[in-house]
Protein backbone atom coordinates (compact mmCIF):
# COMPACT_ATOMS: atom_id res chain seq x y z
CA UNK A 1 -110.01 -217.01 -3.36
CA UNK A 2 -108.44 -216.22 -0.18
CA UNK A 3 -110.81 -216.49 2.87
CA UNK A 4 -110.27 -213.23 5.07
CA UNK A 5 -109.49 -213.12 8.70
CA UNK A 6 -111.61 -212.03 11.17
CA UNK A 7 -111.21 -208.72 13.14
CA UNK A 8 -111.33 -209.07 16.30
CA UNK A 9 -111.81 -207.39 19.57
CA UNK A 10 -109.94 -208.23 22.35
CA UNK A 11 -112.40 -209.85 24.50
CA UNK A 12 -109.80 -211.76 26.73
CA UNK A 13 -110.89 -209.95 30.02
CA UNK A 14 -114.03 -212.12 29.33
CA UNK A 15 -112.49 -215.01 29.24
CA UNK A 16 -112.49 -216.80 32.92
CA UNK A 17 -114.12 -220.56 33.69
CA UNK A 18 -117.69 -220.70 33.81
CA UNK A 19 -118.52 -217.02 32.21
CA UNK A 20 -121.80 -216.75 30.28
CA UNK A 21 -121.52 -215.09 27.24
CA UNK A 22 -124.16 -213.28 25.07
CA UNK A 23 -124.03 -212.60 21.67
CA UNK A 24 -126.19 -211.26 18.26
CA UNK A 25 -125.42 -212.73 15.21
CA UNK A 26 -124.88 -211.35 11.79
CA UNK A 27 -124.97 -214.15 9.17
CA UNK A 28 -124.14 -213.46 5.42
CA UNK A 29 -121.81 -210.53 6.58
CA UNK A 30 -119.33 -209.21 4.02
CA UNK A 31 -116.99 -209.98 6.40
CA UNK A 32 -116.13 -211.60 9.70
CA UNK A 33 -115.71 -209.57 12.90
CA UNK A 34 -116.54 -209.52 16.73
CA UNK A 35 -117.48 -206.33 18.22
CA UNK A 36 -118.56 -205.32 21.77
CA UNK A 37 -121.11 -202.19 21.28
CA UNK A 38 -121.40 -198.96 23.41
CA UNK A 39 -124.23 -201.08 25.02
CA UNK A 40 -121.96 -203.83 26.13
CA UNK A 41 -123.44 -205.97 23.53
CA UNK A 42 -121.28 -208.27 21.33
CA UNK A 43 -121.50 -208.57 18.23
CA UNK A 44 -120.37 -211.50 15.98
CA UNK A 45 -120.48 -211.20 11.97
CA UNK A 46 -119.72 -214.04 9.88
CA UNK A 47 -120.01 -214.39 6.02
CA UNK A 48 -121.46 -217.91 5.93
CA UNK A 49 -125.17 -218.68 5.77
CA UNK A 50 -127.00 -220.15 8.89
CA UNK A 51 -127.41 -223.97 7.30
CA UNK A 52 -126.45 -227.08 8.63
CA UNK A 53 -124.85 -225.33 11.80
CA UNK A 54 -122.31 -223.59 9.13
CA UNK A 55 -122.60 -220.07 11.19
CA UNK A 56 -122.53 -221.54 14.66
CA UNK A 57 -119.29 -223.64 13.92
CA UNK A 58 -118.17 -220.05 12.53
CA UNK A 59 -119.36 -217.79 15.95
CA UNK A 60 -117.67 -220.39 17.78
CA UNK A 61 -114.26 -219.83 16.07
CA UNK A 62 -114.63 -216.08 15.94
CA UNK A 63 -115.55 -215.77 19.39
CA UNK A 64 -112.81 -218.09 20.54
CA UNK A 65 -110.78 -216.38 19.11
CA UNK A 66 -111.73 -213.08 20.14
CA UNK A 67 -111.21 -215.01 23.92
CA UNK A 68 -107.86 -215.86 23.32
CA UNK A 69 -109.08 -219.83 24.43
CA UNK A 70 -109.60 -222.82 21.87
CA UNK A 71 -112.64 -223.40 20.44
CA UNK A 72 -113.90 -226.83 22.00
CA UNK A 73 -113.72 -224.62 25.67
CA UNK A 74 -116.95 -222.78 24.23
CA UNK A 75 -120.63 -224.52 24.97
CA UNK A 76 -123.27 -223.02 22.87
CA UNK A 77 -126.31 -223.39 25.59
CA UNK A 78 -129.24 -221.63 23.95
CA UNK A 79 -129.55 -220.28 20.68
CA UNK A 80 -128.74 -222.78 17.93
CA UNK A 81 -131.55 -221.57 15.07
CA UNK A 82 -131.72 -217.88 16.84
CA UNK A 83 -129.52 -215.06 16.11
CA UNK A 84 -129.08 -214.49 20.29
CA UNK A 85 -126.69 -217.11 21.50
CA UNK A 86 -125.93 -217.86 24.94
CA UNK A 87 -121.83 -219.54 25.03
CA UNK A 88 -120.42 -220.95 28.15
CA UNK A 89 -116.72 -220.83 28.85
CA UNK A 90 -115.24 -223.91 29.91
């Protein structure tokens, strides 16, 4: 089974050293996406379930990606058991 790819908003004009991003989680999606609401909110959907940091290692790609920047330049600060996370940008 082929695992789809995310679709992603461009985020990249978030993407500068030292930015704080905030984001709600939707674990056990149907499928992956990042969106940034009418609210300003994003929005990061991911179809694995929140065990064993599965859905935080799977935010932290989405997002990145989202970014445009590499994965390992993302610091999850608050948030690891919560649906709010709090990322900051390397």
């Amino acid at each position: 089974m082929a695992k789809e790819t995310a679709a992603s908003e461009d985020l990249r004009d978030l993407a500068e050293p030292g930015a704080s991003i905030a984001v709600r989680v939707a674990p056990r999606a149907a499928r992956e996406a990042v969106e940034r609401g009418k609210d300003g909110v994003i929005r990061v959907r991911v179809t694995c379930a929140p065990e064993a940091g599965k859905a935080n290692r799977a935010v932290t790609r989405a997002l990145a990606g989202a970014l445009g920047v590499a994965p390992s330049r993302l610091e999850l600060r608050r948030g690891m058991t919560s649906r709010d996370k709090f990322f900051v940008l390397r």
